[in-house]
N, C-alpha and C. Protein backbone atom coordinates (compact mmCIF):
# COMPACT_ATOMS: atom_id res chain seq x y z
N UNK A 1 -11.45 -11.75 28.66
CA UNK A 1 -10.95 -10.64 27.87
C UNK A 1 -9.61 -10.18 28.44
N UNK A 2 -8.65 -10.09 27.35
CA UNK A 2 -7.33 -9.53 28.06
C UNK A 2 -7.23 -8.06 28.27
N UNK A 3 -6.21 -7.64 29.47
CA UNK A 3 -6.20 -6.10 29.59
C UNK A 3 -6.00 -5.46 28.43
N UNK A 4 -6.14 -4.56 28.25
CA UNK A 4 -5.37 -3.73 27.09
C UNK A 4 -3.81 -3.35 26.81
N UNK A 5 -3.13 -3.58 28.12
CA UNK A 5 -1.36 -3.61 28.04
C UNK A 5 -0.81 -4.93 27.27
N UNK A 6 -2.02 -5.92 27.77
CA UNK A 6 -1.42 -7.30 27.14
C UNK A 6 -1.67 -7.21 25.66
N UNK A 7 -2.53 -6.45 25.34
CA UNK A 7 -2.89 -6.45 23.60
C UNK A 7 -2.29 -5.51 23.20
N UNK A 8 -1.43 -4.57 23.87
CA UNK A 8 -0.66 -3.55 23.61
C UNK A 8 0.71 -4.13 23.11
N UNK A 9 1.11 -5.16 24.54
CA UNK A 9 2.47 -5.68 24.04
C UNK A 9 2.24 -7.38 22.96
N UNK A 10 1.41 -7.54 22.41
CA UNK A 10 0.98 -8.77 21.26
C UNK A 10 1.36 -7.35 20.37
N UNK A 11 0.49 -6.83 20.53
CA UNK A 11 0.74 -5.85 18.75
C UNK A 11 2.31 -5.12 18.94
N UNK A 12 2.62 -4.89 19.53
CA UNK A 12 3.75 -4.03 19.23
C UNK A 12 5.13 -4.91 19.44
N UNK A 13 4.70 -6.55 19.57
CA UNK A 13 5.67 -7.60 19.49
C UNK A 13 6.35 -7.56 17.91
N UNK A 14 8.04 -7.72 18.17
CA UNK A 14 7.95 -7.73 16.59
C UNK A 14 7.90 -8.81 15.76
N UNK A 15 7.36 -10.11 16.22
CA UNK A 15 7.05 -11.55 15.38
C UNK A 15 5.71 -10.77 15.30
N UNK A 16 5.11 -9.69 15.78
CA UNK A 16 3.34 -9.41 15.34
C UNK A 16 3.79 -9.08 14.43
N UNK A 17 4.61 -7.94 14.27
CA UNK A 17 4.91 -6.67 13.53
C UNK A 17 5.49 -7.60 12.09
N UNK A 18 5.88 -8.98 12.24
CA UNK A 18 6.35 -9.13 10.78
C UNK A 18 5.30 -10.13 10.30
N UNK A 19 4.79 -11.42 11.40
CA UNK A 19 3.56 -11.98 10.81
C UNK A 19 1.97 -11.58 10.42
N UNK A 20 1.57 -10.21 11.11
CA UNK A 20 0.50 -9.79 10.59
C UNK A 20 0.34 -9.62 9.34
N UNK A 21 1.65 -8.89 9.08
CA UNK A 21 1.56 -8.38 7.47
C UNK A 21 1.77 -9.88 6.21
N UNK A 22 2.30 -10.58 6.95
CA UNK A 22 2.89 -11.94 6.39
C UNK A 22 1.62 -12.37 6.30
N UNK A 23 0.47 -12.53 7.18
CA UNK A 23 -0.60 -13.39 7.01
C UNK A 23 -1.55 -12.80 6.00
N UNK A 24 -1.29 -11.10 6.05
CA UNK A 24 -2.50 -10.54 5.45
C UNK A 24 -2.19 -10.77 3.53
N UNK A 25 -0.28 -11.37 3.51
CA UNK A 25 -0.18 -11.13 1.85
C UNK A 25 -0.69 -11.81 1.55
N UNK A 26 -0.50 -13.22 2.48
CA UNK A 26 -0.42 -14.32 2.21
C UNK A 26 -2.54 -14.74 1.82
N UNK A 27 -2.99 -14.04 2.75
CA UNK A 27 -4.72 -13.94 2.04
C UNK A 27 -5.02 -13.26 0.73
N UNK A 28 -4.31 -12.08 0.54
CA UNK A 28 -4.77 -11.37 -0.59
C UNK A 28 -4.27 -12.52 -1.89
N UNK A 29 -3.12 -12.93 -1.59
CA UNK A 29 -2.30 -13.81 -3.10
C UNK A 29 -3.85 -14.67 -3.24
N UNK A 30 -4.17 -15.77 -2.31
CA UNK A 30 -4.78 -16.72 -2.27
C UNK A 30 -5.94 -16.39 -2.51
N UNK A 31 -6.13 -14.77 -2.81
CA UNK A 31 -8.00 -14.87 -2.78
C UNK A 31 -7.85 -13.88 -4.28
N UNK A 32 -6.81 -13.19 -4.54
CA UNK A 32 -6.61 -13.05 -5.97
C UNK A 32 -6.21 -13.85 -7.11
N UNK A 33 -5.63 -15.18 -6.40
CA UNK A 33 -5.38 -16.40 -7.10
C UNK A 33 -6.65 -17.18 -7.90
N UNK A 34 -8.03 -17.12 -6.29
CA UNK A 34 -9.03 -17.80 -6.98
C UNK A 34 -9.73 -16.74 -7.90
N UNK A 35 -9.51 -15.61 -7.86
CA UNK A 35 -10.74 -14.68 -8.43
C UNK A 35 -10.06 -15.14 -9.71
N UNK A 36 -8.88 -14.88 -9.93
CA UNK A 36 -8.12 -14.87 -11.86
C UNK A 36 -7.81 -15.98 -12.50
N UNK A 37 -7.99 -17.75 -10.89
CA UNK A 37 -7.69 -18.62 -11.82
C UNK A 37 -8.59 -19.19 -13.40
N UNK A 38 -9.51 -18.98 -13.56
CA UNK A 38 -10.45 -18.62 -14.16
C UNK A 38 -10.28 -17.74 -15.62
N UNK A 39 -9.30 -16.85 -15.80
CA UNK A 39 -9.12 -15.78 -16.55
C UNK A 39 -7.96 -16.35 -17.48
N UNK A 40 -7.80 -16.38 -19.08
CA UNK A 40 -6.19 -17.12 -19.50
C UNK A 40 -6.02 -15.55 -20.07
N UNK A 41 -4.55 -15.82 -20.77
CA UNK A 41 -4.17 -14.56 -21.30
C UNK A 41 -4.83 -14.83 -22.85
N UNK A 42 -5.49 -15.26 -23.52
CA UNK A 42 -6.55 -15.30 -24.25
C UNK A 42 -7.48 -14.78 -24.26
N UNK A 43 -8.38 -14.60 -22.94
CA UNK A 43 -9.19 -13.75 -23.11
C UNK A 43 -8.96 -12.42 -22.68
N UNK A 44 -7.58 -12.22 -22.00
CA UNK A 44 -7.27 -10.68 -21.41
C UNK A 44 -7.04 -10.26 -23.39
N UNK A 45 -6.44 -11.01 -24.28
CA UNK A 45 -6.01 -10.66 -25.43
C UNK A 45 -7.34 -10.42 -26.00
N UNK A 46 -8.16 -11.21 -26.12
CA UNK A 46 -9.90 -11.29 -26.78
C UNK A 46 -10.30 -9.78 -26.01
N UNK A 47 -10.33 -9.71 -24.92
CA UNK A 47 -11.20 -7.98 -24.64
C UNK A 47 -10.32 -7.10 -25.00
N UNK A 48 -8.92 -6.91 -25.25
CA UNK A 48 -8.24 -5.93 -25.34
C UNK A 48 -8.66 -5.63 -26.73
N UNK A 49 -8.88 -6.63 -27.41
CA UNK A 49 -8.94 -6.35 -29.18
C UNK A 49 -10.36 -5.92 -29.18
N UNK A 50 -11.43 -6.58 -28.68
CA UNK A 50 -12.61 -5.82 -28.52
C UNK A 50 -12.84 -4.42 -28.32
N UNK A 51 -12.16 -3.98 -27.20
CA UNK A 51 -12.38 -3.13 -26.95
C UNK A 51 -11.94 -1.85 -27.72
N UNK A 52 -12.83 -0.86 -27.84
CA UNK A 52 -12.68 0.56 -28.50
C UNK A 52 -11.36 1.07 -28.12
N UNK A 53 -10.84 1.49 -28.94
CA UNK A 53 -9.44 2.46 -28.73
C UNK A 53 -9.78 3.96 -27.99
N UNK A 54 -11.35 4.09 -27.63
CA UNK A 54 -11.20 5.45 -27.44
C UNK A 54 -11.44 4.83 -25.71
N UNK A 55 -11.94 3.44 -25.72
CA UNK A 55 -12.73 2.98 -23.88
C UNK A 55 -11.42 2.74 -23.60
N UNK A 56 -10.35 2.40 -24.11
CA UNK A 56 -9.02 1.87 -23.41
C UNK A 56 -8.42 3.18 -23.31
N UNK A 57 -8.47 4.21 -23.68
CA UNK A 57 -7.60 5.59 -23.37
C UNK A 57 -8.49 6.21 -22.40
N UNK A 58 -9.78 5.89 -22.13
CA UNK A 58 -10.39 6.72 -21.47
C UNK A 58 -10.03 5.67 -19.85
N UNK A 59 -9.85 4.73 -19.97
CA UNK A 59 -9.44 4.01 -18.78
C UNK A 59 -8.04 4.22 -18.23
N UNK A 60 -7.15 4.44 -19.35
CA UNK A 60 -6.00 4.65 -19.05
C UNK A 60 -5.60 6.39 -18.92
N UNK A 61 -6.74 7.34 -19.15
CA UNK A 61 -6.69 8.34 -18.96
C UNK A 61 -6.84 8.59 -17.10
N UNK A 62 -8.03 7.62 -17.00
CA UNK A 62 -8.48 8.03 -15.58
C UNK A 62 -7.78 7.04 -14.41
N UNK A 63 -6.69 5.87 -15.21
CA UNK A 63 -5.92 5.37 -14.16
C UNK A 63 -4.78 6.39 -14.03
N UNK A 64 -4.46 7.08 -14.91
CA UNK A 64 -3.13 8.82 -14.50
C UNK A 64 -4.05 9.56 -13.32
N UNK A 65 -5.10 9.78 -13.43
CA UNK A 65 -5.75 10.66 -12.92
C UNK A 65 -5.75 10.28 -11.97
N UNK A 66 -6.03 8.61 -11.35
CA UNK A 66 -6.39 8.49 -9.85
C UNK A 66 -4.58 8.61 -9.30
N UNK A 67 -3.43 7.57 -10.28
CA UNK A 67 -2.28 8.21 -9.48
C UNK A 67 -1.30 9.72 -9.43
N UNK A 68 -2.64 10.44 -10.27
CA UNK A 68 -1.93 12.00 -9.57
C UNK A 68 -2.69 12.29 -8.25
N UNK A 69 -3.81 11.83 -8.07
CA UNK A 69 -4.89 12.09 -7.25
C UNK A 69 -3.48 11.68 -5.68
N UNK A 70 -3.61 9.98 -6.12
CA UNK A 70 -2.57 9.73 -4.68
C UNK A 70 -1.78 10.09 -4.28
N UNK A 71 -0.68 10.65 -5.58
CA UNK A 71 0.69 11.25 -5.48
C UNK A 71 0.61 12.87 -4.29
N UNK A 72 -0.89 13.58 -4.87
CA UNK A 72 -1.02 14.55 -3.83
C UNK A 72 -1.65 13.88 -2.53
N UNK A 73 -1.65 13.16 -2.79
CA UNK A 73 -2.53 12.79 -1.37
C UNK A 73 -1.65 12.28 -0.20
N UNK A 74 -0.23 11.87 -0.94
CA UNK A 74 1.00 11.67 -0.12
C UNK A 74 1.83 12.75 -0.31
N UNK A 75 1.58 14.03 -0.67
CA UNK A 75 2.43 14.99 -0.53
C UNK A 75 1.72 15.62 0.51
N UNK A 76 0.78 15.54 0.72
CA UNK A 76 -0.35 16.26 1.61
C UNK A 76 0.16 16.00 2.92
N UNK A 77 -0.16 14.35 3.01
CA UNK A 77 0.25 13.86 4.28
C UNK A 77 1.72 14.10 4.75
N UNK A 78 3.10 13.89 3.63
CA UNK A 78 3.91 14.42 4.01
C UNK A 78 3.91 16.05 4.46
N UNK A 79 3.43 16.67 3.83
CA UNK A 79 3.06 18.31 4.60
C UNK A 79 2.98 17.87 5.80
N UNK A 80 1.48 17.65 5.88
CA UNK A 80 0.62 17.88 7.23
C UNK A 80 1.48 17.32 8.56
N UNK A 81 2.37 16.13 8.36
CA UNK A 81 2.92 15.24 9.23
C UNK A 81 4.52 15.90 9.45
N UNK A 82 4.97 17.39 9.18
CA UNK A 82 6.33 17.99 9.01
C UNK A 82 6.53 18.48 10.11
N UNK A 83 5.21 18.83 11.22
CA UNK A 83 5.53 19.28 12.75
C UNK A 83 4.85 18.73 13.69
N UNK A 84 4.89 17.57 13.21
CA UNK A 84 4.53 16.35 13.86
C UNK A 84 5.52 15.49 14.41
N UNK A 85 5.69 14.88 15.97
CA UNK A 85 6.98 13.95 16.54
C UNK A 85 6.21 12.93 15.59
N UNK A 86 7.22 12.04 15.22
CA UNK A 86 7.41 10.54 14.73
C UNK A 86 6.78 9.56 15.90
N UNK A 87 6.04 9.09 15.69
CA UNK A 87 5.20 7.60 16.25
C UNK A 87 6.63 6.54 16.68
N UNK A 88 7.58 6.79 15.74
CA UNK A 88 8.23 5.40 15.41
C UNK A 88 9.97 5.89 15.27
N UNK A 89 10.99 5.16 15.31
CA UNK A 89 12.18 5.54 15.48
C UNK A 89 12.62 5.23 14.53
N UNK A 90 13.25 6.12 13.66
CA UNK A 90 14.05 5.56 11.83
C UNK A 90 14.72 4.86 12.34
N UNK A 91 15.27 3.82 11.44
CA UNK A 91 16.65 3.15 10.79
C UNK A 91 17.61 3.92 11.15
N UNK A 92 18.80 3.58 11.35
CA UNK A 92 19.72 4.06 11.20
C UNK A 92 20.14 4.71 10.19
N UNK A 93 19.97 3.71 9.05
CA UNK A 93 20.15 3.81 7.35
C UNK A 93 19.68 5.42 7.30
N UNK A 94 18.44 5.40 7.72
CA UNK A 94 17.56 6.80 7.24
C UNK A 94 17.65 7.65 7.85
N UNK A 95 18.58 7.79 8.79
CA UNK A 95 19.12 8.95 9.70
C UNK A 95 19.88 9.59 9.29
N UNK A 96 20.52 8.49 8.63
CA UNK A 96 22.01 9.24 8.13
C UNK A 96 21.50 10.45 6.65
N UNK A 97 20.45 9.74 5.87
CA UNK A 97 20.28 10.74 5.18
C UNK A 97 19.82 11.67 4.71
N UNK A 98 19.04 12.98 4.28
CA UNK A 98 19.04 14.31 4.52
C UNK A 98 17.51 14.19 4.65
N UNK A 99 17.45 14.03 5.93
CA UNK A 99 16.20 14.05 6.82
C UNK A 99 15.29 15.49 6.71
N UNK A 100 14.74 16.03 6.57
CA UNK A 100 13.91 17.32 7.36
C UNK A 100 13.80 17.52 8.23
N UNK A 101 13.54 16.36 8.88
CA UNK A 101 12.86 16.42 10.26
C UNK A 101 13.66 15.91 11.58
N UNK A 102 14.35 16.33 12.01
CA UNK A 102 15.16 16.15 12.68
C UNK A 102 14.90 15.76 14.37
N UNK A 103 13.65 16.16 14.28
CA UNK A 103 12.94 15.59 15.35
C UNK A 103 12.46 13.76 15.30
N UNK A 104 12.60 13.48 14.86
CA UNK A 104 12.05 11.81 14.31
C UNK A 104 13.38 10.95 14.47
């Protein structure tokens, strides 16, 4: 088992910091690939026409609903995180522009 400094400096390496996320797209494409290869735009067209005009508004009612739900749920976190030090050091880019937080 390695110390914990050594798994400290693997994760906070930045070939981690760009291949973790690289490996994790690279699973989701490949495992949403097999779930839909299966699916043509024929039958996305066949259920859409099936379906009730009132089940497709009520789906598309409650997909608004979940992204107002998130939209506060990242205003929240932006609140809560306003007198909070930064974990992490901006960009340059994002320094320059009209920050709040001037501590970060």
């Amino acid at each position: 088992m390695m110390p914990q400094g050594t798994w400290l400096r693997i994760i906070k390496h930045p070939a981690s910091r760009i291949a973790v996320p690289l490996v994790i797209a690279v699973i989701v494409v490949f495992a949403l690939h097999r779930f839909a290869s299966h699916v043509t735009w024929n039958d996305v067209k066949a259920d859409l026409v099936a379906a009730s005009p009132v089940l497709l508004l009520k789906a598309l009612a409650f997909a608004a609903l979940s992204f107002v739900g998130i939209s506060f749920y990242d205003a929240l976190a932006v609140n809560l995180s306003r007198h909070q030090r930064c974990l992490f050091a901006l960009p340059h880019w994002l320094e320059r522009q009209a920050m709040p937080y001037p501590d970060c």
